[in-house]
PDB file of N, CA and C in Angstrom:
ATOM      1  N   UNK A   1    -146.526  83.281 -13.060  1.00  0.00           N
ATOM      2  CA  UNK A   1    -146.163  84.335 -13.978  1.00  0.00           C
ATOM      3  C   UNK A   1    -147.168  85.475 -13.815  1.00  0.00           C
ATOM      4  N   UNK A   2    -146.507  86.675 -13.909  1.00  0.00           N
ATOM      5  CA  UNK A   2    -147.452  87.588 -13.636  1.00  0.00           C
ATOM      6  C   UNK A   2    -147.805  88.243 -14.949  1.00  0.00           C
ATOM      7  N   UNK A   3    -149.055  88.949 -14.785  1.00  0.00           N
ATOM      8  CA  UNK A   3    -149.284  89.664 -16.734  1.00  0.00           C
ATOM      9  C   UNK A   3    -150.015  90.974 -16.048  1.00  0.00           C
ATOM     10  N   UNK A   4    -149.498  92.541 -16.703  1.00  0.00           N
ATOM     11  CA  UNK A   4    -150.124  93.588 -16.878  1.00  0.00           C
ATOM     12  C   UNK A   4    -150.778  93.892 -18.279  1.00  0.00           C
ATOM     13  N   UNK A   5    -151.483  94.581 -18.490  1.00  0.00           N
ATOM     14  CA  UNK A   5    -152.627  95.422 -19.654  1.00  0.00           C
ATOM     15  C   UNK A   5    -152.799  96.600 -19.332  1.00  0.00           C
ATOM     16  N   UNK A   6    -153.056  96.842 -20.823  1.00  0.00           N
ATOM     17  CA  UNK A   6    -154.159  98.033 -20.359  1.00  0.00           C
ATOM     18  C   UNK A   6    -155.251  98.832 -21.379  1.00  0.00           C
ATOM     19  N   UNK A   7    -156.013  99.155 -21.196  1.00  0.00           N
ATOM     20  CA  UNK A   7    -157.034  99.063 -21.991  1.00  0.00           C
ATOM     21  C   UNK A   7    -157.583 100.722 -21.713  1.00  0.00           C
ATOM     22  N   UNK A   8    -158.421 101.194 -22.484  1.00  0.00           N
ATOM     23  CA  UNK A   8    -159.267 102.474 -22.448  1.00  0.00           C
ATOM     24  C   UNK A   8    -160.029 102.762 -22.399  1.00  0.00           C
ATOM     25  N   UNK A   9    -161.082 103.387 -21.119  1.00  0.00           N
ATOM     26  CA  UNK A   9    -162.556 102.996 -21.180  1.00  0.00           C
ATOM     27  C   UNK A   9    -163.081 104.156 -21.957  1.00  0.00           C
ATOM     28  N   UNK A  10    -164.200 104.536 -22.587  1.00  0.00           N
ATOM     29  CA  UNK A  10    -164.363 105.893 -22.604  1.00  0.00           C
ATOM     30  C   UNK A  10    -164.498 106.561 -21.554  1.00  0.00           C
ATOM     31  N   UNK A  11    -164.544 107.675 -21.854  1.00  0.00           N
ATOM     32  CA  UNK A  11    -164.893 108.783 -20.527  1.00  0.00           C
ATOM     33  C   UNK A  11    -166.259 108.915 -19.628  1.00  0.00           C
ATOM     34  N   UNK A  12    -167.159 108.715 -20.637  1.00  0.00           N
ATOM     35  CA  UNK A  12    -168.448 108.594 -20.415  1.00  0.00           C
ATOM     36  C   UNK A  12    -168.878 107.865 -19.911  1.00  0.00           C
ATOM     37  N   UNK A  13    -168.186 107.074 -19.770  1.00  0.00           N
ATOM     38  CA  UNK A  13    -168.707 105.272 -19.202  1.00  0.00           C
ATOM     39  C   UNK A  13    -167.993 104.719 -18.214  1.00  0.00           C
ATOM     40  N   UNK A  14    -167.311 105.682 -17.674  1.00  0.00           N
ATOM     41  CA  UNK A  14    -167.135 105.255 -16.559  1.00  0.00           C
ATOM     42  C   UNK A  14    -167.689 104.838 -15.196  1.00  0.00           C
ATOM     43  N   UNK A  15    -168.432 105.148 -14.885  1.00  0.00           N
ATOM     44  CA  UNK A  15    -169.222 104.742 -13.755  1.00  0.00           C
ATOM     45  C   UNK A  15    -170.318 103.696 -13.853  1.00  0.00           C
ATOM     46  N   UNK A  16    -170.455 103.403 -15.400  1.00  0.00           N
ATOM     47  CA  UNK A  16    -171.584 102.205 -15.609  1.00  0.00           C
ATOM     48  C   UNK A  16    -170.282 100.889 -15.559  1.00  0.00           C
ATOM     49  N   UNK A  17    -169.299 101.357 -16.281  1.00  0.00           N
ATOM     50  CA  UNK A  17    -168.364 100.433 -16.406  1.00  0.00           C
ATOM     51  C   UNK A  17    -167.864  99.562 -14.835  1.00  0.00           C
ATOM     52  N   UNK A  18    -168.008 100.755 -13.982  1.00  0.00           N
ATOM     53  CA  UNK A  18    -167.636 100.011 -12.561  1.00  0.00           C
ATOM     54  C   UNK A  18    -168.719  99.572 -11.980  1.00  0.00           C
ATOM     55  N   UNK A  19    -170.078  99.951 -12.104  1.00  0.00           N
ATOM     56  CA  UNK A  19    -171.470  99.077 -11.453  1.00  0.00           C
ATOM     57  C   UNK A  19    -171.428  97.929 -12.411  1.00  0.00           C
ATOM     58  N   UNK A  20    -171.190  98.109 -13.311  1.00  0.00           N
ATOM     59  CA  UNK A  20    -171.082  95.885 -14.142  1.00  0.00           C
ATOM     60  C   UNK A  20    -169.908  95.529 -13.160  1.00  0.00           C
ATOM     61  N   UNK A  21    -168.553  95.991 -13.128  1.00  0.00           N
ATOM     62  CA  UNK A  21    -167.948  94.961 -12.477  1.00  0.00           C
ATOM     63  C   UNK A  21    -168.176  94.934 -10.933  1.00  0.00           C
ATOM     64  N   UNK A  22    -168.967  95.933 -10.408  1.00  0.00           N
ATOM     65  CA  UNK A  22    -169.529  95.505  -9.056  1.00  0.00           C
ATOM     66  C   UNK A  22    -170.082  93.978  -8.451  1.00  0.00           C
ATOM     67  N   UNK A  23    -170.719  94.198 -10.195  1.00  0.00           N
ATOM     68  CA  UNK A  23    -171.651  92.593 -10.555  1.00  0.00           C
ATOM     69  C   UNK A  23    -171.367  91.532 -11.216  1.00  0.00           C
ATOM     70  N   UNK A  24    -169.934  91.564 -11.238  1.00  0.00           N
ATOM     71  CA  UNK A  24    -169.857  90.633 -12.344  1.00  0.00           C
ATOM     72  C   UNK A  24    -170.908  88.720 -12.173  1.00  0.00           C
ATOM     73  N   UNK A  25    -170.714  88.246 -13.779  1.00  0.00           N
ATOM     74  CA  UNK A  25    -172.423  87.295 -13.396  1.00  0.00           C
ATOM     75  C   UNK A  25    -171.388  86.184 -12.786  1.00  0.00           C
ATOM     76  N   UNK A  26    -171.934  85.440 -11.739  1.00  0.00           N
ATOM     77  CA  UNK A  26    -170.968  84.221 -11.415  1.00  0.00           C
ATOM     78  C   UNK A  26    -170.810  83.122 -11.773  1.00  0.00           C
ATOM     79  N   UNK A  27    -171.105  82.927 -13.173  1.00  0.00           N
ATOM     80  CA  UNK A  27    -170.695  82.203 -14.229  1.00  0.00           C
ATOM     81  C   UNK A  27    -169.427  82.828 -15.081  1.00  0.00           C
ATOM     82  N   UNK A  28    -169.380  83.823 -15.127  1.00  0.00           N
ATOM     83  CA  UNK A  28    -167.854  85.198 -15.726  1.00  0.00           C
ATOM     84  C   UNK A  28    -166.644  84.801 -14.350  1.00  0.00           C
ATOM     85  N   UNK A  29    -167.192  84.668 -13.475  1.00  0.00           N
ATOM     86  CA  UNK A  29    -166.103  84.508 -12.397  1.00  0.00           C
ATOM     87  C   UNK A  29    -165.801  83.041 -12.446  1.00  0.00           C
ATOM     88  N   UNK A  30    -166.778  82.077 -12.236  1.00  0.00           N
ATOM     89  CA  UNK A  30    -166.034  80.890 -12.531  1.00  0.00           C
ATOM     90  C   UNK A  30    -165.144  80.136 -13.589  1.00  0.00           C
ATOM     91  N   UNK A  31    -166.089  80.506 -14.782  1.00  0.00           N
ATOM     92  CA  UNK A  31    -164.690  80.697 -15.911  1.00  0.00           C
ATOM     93  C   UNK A  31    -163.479  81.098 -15.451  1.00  0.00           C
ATOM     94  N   UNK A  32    -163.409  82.331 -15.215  1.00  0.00           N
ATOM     95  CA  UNK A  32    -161.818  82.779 -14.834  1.00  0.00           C
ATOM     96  C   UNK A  32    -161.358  82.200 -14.267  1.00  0.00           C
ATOM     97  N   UNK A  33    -161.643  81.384 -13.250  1.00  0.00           N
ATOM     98  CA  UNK A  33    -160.842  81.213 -12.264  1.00  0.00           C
ATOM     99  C   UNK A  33    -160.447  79.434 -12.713  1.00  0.00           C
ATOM    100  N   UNK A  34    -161.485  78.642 -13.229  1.00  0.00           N
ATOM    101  CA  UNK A  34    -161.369  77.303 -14.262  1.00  0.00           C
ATOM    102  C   UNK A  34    -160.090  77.614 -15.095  1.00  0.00           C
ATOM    103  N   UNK A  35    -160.015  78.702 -16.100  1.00  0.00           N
ATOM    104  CA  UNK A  35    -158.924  78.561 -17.156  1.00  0.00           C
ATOM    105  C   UNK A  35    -157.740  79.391 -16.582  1.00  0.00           C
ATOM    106  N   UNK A  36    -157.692  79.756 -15.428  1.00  0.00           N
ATOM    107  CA  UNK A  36    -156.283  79.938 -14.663  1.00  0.00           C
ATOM    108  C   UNK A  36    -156.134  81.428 -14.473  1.00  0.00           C
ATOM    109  N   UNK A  37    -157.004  82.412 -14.478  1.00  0.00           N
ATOM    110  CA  UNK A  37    -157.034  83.805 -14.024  1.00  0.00           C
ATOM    111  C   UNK A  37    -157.130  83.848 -12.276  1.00  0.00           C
ATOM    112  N   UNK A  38    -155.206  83.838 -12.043  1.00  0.00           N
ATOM    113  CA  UNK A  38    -155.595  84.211 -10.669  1.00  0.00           C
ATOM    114  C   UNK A  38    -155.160  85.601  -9.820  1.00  0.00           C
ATOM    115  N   UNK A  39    -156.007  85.680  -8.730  1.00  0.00           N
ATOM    116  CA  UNK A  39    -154.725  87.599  -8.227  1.00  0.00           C
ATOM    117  C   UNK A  39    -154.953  88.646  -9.336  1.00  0.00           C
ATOM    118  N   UNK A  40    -156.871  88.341  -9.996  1.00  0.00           N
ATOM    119  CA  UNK A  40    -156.815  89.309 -10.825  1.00  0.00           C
ATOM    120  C   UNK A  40    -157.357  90.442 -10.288  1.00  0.00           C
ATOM    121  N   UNK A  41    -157.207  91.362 -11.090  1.00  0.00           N
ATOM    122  CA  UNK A  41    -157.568  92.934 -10.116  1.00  0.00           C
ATOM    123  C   UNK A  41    -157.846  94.197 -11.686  1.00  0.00           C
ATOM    124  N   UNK A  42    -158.536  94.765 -11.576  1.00  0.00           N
ATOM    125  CA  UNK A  42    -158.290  95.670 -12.614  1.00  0.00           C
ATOM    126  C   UNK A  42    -158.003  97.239 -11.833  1.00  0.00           C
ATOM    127  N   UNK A  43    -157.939  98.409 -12.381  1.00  0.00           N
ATOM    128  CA  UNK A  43    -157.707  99.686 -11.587  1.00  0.00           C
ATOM    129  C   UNK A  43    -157.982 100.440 -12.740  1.00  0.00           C
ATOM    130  N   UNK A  44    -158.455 101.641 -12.627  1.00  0.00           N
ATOM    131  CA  UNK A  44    -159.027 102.436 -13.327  1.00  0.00           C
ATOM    132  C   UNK A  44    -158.578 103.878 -13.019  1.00  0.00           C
ATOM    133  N   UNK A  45    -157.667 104.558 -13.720  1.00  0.00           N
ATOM    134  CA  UNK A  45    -157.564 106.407 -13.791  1.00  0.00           C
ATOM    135  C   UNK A  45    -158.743 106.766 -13.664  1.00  0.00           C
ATOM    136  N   UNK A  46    -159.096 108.005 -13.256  1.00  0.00           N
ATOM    137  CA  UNK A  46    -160.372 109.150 -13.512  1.00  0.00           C
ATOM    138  C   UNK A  46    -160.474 109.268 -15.055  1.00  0.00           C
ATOM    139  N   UNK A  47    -159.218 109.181 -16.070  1.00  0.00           N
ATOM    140  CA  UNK A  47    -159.673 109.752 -17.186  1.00  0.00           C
ATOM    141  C   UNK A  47    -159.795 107.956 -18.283  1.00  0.00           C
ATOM    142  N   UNK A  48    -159.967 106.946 -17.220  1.00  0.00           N
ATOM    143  CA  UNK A  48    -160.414 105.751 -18.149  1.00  0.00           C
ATOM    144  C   UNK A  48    -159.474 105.059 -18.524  1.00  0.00           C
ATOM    145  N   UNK A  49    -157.749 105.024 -18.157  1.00  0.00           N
ATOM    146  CA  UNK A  49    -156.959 104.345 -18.368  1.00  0.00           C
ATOM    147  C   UNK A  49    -157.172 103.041 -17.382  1.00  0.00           C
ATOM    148  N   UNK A  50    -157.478 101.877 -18.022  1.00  0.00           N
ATOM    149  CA  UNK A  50    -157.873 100.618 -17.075  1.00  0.00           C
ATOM    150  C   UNK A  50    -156.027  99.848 -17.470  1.00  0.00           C
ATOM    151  N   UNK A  51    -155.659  99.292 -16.364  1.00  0.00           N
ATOM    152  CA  UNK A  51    -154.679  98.607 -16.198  1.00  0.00           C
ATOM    153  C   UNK A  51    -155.338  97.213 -15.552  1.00  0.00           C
ATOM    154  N   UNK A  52    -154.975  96.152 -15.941  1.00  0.00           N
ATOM    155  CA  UNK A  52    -155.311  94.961 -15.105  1.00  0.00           C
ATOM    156  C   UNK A  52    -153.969  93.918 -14.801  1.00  0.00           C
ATOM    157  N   UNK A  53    -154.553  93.298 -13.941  1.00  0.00           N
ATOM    158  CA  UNK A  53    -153.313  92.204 -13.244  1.00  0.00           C
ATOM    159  C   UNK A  53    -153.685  91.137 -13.032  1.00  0.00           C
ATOM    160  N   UNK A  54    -152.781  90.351 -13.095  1.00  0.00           N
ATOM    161  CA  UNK A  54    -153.207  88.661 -12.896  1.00  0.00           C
ATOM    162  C   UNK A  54    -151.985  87.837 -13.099  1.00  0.00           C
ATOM    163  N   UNK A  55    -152.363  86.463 -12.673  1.00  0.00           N
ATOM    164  CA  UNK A  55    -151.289  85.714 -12.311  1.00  0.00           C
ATOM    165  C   UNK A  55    -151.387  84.105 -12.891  1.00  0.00           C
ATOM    166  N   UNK A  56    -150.864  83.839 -14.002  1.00  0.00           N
ATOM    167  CA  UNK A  56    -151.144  82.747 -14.714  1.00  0.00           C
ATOM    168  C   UNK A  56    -150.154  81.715 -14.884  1.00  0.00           C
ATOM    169  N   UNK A  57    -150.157  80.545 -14.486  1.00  0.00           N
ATOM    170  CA  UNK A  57    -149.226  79.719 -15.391  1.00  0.00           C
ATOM    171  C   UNK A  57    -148.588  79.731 -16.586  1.00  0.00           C
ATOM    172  N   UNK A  58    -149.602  80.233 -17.581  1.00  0.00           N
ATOM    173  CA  UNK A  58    -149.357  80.261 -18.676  1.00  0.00           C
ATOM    174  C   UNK A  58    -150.695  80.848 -19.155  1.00  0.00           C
ATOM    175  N   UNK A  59    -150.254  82.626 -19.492  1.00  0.00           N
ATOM    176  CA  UNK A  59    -151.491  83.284 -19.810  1.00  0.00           C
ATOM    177  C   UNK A  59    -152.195  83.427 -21.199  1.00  0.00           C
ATOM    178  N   UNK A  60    -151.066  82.758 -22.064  1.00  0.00           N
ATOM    179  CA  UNK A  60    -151.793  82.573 -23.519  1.00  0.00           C
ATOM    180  C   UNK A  60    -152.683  81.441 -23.427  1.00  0.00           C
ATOM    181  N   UNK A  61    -152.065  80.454 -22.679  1.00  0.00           N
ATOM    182  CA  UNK A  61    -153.100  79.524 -22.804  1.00  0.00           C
ATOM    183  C   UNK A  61    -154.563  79.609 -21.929  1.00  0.00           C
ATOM    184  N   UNK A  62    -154.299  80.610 -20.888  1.00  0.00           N
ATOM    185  CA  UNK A  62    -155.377  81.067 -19.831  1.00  0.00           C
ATOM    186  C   UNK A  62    -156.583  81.712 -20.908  1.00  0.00           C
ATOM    187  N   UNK A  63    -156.058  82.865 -21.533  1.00  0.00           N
ATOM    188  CA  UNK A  63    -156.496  83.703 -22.615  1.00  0.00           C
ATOM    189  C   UNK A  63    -157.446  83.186 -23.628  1.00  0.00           C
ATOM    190  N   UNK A  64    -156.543  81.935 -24.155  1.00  0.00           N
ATOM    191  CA  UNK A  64    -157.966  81.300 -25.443  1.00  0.00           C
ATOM    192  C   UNK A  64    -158.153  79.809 -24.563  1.00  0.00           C
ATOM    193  N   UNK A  65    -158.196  79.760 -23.263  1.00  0.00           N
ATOM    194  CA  UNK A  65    -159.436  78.733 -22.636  1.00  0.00           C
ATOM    195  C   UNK A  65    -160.707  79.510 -22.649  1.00  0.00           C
ATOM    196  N   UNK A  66    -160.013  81.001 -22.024  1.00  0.00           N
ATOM    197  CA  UNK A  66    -161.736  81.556 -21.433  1.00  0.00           C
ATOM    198  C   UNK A  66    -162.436  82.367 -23.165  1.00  0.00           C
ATOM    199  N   UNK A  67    -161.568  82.287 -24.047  1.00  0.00           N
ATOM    200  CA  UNK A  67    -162.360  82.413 -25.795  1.00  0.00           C
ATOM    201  C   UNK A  67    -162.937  81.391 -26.021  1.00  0.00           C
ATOM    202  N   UNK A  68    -162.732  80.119 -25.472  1.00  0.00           N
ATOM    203  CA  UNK A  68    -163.693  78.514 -25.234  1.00  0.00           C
ATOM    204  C   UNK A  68    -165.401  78.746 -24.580  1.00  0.00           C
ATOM    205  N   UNK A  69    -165.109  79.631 -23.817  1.00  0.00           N
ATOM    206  CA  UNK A  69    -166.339  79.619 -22.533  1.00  0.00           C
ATOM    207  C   UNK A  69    -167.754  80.281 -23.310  1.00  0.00           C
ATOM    208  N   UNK A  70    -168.699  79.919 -23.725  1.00  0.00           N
ATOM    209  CA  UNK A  70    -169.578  80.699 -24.140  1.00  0.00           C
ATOM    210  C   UNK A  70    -169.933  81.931 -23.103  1.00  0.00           C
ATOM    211  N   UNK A  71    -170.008  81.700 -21.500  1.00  0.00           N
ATOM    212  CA  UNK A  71    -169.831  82.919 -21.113  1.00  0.00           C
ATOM    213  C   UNK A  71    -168.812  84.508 -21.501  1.00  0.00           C
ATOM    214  N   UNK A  72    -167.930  83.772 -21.965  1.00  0.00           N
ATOM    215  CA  UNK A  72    -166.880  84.944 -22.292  1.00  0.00           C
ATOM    216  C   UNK A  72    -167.444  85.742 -23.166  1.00  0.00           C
ATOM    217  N   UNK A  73    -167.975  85.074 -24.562  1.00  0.00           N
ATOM    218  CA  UNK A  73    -168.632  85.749 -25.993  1.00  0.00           C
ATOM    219  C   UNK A  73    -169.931  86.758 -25.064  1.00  0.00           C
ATOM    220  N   UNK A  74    -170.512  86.195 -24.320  1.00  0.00           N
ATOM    221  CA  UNK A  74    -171.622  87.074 -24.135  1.00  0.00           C
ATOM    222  C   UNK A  74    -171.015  88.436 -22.875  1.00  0.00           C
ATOM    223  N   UNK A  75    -170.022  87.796 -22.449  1.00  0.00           N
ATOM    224  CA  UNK A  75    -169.428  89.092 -21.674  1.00  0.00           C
ATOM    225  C   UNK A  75    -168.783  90.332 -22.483  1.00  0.00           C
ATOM    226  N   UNK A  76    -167.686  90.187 -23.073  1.00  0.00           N
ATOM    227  CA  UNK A  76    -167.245  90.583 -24.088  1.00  0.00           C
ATOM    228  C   UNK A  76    -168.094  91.550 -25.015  1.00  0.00           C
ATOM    229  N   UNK A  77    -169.689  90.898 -25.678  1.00  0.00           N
ATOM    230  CA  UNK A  77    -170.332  91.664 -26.285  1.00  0.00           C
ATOM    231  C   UNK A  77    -170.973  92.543 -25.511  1.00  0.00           C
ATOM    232  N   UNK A  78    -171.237  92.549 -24.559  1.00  0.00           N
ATOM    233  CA  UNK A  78    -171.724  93.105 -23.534  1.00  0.00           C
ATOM    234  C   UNK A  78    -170.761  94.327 -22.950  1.00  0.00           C
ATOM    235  N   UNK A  79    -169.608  94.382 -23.245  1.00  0.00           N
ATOM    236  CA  UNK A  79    -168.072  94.921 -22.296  1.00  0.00           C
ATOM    237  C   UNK A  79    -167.690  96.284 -23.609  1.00  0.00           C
ATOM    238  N   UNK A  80    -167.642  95.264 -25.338  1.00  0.00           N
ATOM    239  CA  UNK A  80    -167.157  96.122 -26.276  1.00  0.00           C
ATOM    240  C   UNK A  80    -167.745  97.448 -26.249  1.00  0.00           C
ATOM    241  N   UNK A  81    -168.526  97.825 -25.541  1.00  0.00           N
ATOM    242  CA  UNK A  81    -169.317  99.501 -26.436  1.00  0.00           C
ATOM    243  C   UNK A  81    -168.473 100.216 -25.127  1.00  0.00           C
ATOM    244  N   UNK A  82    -167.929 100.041 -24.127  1.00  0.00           N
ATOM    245  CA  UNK A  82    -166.912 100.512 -23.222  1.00  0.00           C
ATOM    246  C   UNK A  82    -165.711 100.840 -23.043  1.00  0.00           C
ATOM    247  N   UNK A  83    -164.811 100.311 -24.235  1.00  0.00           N
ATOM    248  CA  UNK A  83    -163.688 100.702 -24.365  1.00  0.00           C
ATOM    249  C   UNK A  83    -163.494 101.637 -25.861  1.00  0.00           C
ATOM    250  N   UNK A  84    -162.073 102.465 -25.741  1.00  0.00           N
ATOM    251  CA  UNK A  84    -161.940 102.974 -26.945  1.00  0.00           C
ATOM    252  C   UNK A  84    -160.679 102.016 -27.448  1.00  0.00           C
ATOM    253  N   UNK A  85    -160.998 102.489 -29.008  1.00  0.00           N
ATOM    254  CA  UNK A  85    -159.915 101.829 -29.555  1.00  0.00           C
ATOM    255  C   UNK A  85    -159.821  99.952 -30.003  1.00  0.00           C
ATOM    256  N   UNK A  86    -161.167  99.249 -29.979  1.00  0.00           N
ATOM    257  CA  UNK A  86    -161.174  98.114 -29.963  1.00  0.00           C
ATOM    258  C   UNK A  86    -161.036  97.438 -32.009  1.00  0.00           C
ATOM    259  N   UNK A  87    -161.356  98.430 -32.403  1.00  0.00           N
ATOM    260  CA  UNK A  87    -161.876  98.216 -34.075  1.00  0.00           C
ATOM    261  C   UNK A  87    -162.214  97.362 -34.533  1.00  0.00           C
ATOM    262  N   UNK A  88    -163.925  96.917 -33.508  1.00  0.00           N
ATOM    263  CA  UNK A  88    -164.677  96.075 -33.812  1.00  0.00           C
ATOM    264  C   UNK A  88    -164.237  94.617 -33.077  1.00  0.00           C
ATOM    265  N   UNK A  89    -163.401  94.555 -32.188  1.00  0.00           N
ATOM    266  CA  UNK A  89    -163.033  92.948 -31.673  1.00  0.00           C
ATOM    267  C   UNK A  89    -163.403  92.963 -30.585  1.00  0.00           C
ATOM    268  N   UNK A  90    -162.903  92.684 -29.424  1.00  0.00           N
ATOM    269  CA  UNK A  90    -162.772  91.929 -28.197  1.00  0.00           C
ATOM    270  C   UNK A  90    -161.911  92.521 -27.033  1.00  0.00           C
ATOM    271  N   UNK A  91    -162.546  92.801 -25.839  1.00  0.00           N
ATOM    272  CA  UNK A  91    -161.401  93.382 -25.189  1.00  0.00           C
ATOM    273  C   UNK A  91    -160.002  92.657 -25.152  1.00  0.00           C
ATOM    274  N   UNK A  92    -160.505  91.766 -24.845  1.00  0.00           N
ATOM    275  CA  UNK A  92    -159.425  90.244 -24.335  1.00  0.00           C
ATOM    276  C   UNK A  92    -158.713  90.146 -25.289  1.00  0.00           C
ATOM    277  N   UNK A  93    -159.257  90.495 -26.567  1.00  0.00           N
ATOM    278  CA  UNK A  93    -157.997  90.698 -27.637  1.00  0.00           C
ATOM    279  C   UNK A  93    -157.035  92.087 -28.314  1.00  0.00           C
ATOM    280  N   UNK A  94    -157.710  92.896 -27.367  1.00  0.00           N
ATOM    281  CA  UNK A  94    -157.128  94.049 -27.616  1.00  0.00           C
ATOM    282  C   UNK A  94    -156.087  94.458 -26.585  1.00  0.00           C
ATOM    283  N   UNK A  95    -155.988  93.596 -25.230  1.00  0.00           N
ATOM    284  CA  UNK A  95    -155.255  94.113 -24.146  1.00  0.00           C
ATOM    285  C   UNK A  95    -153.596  94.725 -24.758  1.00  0.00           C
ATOM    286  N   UNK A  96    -153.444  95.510 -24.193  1.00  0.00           N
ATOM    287  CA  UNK A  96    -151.624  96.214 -24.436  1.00  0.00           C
ATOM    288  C   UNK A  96    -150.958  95.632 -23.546  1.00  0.00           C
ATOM    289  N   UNK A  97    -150.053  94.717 -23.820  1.00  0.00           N
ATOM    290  CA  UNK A  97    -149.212  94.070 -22.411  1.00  0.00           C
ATOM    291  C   UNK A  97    -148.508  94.858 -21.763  1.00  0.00           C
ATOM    292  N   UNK A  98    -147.847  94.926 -21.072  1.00  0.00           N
ATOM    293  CA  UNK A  98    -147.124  95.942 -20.325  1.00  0.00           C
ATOM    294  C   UNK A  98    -145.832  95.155 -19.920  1.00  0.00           C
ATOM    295  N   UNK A  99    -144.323  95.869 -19.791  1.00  0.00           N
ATOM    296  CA  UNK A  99    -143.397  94.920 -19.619  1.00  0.00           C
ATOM    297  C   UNK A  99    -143.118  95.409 -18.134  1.00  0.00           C
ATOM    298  N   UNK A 100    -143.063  94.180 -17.151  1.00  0.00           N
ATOM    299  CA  UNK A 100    -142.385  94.285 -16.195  1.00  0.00           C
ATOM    300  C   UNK A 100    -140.460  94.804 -15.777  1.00  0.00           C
ATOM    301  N   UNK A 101    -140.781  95.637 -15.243  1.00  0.00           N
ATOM    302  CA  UNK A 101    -139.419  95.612 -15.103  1.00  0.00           C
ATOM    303  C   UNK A 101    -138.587  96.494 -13.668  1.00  0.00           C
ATOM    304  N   UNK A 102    -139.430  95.717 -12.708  1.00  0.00           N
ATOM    305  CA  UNK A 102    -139.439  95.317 -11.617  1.00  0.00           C
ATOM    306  C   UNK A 102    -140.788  94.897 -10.593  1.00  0.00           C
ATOM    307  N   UNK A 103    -139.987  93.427  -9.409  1.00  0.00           N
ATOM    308  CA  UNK A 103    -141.161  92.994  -8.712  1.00  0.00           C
ATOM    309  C   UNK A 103    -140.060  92.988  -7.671  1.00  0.00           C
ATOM    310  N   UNK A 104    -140.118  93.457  -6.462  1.00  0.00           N
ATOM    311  CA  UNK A 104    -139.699  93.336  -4.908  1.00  0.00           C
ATOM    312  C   UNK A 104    -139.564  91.837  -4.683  1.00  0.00           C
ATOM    313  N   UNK A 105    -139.974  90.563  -4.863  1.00  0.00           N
ATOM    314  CA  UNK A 105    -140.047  89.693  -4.307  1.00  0.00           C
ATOM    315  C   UNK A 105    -139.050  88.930  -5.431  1.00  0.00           C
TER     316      UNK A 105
END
């Protein structure tokens, strides 16, 4: 199953926002990839519109495995002062789904 988002970085923060995920810590990557985040990718506008992609069995349940991971809480707090529009939560809980409605294959 495939899943789109999309999220809002500020403006300002854009370029710190892409040197963290240059780095992400490889404990953040193994999580993901443990609770079923696969073929993920994020993409970013110039003016901070982040869209992401990924490919899950089942992405609700992908979603609150990696809310399990104590890595996630410290990513997350680390991630929130980067987006707009969160009102005080979680990216991971703020994502905007996006409806497919077309895939070539």
């Amino acid at each position: 199953m495939r899943f789109c988002f999309q999220l809002k970085v500020h403006p300002d923060k854009l370029q710190e926002y892409k040197e963290r995920h240059a780095q992400v810590w490889p404990e953040m990557l193994d999580a993901l990839r443990e609770t079923g985040w696969h073929n993920y990718s994020i993409f970013m506008r110039p003016d901070g519109l982040l869209i992401g992609y990924l490919e899950s069995g089942d992405f609700e349940r992908s979603r609150n495995a990696m809310k399990e991971k104590p890595v996630n809480a410290l990513w997350q707090a680390e991630m929130a002062g980067f987006f707009e529009s969160l009102d005080g939560g979680a990216a991971d809980d703020n994502m905007v789904s996006l409806e497919e409605v077309f895939h070539l294959d």
